[in-house]
PDB file of N, CA and C in Angstrom:
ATOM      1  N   UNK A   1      23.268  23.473 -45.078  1.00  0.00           N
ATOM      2  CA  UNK A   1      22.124  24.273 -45.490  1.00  0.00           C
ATOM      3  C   UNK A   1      21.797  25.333 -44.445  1.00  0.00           C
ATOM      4  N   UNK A   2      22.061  25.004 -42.999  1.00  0.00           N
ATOM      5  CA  UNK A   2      21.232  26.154 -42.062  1.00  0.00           C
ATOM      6  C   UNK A   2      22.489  26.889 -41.730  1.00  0.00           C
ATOM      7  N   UNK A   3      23.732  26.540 -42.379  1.00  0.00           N
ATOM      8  CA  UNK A   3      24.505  27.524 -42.207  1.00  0.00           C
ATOM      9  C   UNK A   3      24.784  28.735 -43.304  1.00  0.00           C
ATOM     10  N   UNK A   4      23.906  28.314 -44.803  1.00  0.00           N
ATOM     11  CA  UNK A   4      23.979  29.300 -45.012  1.00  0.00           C
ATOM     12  C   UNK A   4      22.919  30.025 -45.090  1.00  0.00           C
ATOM     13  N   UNK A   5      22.100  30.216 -44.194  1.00  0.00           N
ATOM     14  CA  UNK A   5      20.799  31.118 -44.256  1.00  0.00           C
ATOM     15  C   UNK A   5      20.895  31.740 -42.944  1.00  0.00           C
ATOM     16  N   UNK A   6      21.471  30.842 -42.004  1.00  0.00           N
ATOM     17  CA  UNK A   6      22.639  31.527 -40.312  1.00  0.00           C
ATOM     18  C   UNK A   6      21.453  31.463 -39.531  1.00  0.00           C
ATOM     19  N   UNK A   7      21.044  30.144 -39.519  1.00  0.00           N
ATOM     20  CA  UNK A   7      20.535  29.153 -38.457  1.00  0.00           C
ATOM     21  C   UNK A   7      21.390  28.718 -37.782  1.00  0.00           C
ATOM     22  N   UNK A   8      21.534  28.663 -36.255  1.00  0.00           N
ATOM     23  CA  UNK A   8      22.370  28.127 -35.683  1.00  0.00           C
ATOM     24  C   UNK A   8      21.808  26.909 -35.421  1.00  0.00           C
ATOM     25  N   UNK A   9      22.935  25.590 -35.489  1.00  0.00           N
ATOM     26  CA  UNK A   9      22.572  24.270 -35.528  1.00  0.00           C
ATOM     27  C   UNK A   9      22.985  24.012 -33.686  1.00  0.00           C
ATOM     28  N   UNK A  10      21.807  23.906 -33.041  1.00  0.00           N
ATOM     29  CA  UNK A  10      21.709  23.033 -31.320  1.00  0.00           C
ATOM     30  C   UNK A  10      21.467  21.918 -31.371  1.00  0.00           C
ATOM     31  N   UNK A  11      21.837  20.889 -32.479  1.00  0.00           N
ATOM     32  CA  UNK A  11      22.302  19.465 -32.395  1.00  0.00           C
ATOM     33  C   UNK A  11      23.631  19.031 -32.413  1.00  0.00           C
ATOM     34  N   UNK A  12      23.427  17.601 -32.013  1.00  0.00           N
ATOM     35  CA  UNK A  12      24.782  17.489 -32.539  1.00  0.00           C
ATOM     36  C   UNK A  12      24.936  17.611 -34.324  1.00  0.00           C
ATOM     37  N   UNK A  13      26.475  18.081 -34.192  1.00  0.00           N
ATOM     38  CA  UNK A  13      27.016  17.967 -35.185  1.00  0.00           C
ATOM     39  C   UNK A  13      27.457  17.413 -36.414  1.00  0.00           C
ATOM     40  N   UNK A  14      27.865  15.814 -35.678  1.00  0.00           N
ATOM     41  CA  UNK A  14      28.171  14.424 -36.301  1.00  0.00           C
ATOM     42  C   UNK A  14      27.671  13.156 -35.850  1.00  0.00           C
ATOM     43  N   UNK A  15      27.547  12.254 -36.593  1.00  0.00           N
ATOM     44  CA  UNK A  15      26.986  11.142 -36.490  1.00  0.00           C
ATOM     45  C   UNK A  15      27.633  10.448 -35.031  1.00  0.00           C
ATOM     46  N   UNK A  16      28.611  10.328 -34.873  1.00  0.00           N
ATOM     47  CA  UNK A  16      29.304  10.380 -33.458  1.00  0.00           C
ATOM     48  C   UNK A  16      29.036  10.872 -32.456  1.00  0.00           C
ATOM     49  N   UNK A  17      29.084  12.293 -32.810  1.00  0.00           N
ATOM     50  CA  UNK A  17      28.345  13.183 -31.182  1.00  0.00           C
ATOM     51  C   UNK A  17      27.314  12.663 -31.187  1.00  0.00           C
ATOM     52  N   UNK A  18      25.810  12.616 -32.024  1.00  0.00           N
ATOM     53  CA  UNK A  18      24.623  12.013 -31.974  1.00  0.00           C
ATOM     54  C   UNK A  18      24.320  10.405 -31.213  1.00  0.00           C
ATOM     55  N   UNK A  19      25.343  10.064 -31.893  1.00  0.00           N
ATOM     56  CA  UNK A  19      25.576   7.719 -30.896  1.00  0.00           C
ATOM     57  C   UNK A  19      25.986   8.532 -29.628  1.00  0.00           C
ATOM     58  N   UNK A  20      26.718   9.116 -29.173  1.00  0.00           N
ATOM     59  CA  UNK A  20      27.105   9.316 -28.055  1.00  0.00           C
ATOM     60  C   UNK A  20      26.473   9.948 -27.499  1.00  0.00           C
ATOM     61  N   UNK A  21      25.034  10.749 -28.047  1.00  0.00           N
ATOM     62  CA  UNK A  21      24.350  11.428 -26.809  1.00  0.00           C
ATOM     63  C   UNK A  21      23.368  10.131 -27.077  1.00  0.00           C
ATOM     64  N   UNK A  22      22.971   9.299 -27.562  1.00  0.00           N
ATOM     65  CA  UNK A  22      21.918   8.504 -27.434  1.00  0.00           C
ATOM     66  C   UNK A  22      22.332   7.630 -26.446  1.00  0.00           C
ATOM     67  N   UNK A  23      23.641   7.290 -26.556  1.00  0.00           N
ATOM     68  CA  UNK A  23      24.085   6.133 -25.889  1.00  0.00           C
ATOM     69  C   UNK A  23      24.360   6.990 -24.107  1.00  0.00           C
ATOM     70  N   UNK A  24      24.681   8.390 -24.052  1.00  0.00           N
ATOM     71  CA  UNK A  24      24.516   8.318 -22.872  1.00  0.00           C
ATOM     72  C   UNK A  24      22.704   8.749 -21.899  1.00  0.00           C
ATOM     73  N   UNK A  25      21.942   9.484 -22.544  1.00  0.00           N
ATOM     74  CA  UNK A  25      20.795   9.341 -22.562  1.00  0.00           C
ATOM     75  C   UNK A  25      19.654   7.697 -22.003  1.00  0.00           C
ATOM     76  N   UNK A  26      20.512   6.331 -22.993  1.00  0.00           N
ATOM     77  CA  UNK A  26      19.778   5.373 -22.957  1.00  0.00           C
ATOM     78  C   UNK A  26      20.751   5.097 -21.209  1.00  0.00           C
ATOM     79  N   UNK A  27      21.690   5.483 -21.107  1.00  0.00           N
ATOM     80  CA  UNK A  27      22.675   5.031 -19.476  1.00  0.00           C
ATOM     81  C   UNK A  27      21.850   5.522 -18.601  1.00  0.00           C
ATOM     82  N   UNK A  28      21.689   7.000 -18.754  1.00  0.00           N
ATOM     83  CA  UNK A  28      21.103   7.511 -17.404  1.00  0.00           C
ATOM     84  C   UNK A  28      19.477   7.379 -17.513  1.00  0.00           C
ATOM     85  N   UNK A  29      18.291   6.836 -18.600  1.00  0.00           N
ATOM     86  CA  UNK A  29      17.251   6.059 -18.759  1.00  0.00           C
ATOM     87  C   UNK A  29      17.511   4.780 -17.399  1.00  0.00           C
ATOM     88  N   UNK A  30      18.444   3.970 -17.622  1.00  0.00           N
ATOM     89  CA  UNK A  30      18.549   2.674 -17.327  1.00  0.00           C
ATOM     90  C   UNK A  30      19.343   2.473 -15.735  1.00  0.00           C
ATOM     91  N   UNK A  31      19.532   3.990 -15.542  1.00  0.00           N
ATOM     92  CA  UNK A  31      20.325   3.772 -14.221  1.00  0.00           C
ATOM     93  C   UNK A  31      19.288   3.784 -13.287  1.00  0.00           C
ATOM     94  N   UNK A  32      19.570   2.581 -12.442  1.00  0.00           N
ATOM     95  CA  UNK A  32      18.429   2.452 -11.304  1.00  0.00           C
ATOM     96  C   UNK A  32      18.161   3.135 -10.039  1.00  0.00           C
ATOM     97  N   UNK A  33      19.662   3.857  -9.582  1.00  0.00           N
ATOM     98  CA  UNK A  33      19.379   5.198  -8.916  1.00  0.00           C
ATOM     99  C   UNK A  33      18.284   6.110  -9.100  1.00  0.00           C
ATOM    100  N   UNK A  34      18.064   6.286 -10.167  1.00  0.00           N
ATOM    101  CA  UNK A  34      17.315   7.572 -10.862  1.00  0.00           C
ATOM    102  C   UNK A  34      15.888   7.044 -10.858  1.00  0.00           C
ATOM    103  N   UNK A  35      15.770   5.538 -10.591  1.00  0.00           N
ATOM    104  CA  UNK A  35      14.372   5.710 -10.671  1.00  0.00           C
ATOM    105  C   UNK A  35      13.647   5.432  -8.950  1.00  0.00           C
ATOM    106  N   UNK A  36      12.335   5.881  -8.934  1.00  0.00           N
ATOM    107  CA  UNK A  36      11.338   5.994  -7.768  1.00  0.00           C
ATOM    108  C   UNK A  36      10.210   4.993  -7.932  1.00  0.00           C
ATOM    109  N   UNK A  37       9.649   4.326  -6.929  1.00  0.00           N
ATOM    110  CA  UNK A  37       8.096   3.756  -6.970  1.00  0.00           C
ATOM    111  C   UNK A  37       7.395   5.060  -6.733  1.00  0.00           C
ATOM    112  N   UNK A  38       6.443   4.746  -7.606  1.00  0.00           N
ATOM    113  CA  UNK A  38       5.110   5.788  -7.317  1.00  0.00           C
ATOM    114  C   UNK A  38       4.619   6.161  -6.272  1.00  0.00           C
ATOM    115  N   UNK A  39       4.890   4.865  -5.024  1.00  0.00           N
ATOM    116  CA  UNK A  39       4.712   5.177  -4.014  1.00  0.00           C
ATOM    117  C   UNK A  39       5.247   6.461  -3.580  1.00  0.00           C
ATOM    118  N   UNK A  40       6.757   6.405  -3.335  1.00  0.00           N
ATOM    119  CA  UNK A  40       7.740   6.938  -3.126  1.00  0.00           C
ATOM    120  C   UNK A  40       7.537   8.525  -3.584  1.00  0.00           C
ATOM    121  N   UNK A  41       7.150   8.534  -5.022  1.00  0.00           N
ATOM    122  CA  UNK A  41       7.019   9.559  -6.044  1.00  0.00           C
ATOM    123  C   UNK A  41       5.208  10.396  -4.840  1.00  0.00           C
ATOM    124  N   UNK A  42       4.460  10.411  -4.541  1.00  0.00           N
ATOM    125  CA  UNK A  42       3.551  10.579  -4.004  1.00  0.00           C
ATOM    126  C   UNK A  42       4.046  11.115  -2.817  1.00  0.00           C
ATOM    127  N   UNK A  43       4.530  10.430  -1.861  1.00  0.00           N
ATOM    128  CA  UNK A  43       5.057  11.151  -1.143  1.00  0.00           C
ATOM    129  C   UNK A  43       5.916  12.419  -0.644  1.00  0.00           C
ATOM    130  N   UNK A  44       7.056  12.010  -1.593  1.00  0.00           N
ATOM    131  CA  UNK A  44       7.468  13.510  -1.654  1.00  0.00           C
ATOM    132  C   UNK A  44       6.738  14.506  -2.777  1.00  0.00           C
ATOM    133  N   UNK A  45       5.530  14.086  -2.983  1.00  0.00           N
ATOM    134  CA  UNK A  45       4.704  15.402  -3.642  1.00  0.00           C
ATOM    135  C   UNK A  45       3.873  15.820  -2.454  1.00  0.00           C
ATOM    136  N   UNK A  46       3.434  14.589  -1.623  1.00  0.00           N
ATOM    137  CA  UNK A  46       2.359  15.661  -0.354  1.00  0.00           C
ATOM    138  C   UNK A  46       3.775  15.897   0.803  1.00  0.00           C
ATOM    139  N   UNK A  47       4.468  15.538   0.789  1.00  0.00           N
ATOM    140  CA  UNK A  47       5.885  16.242   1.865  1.00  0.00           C
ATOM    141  C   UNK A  47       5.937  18.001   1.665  1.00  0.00           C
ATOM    142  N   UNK A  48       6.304  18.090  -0.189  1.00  0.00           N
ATOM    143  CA  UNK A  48       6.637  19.683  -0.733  1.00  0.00           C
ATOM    144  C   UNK A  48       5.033  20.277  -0.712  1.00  0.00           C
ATOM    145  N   UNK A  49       3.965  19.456  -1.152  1.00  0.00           N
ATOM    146  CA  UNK A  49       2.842  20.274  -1.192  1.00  0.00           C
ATOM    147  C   UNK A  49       1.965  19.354  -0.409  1.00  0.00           C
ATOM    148  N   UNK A  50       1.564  19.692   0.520  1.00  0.00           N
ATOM    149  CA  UNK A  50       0.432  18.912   1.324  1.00  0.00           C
ATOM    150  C   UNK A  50      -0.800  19.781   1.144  1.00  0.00           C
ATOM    151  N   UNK A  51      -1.316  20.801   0.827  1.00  0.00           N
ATOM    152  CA  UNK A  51      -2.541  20.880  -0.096  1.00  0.00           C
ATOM    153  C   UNK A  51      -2.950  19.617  -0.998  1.00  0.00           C
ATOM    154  N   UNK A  52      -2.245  18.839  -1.339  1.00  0.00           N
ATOM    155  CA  UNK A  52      -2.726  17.941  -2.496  1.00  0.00           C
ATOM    156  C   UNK A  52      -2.965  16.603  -1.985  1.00  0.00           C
ATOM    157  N   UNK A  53      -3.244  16.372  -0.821  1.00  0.00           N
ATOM    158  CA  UNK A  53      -4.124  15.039  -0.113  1.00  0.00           C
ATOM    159  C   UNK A  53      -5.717  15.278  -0.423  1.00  0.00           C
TER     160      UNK A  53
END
């Protein structure tokens, strides 16, 4: 349908590409690298901006 009115489609394509961006999405959600304590998270906000104490 949005190809013929010449919408360009910025999803995926197929039901496949779609599992596969969910499934890598839910990886890097769940990777524990990526996450911070709040603590942690606070700090490097008054480190870059120390106005905000």
């Amino acid at each position: 349908m949005s190809e013929d009115i010449g919408i360009p489609i910025f999803g995926p394509k197929t039901i496949e590409e779609a599992i596969n961006r969910v499934d890598q999405a839910w990886a890097e959600r769940n990777d524990p690298n990526k996450w911070i304590t709040s603590e942690q998270m606070w700090n490097r906000l008054y480190e870059k901006y120390p106005w905000l104490r």
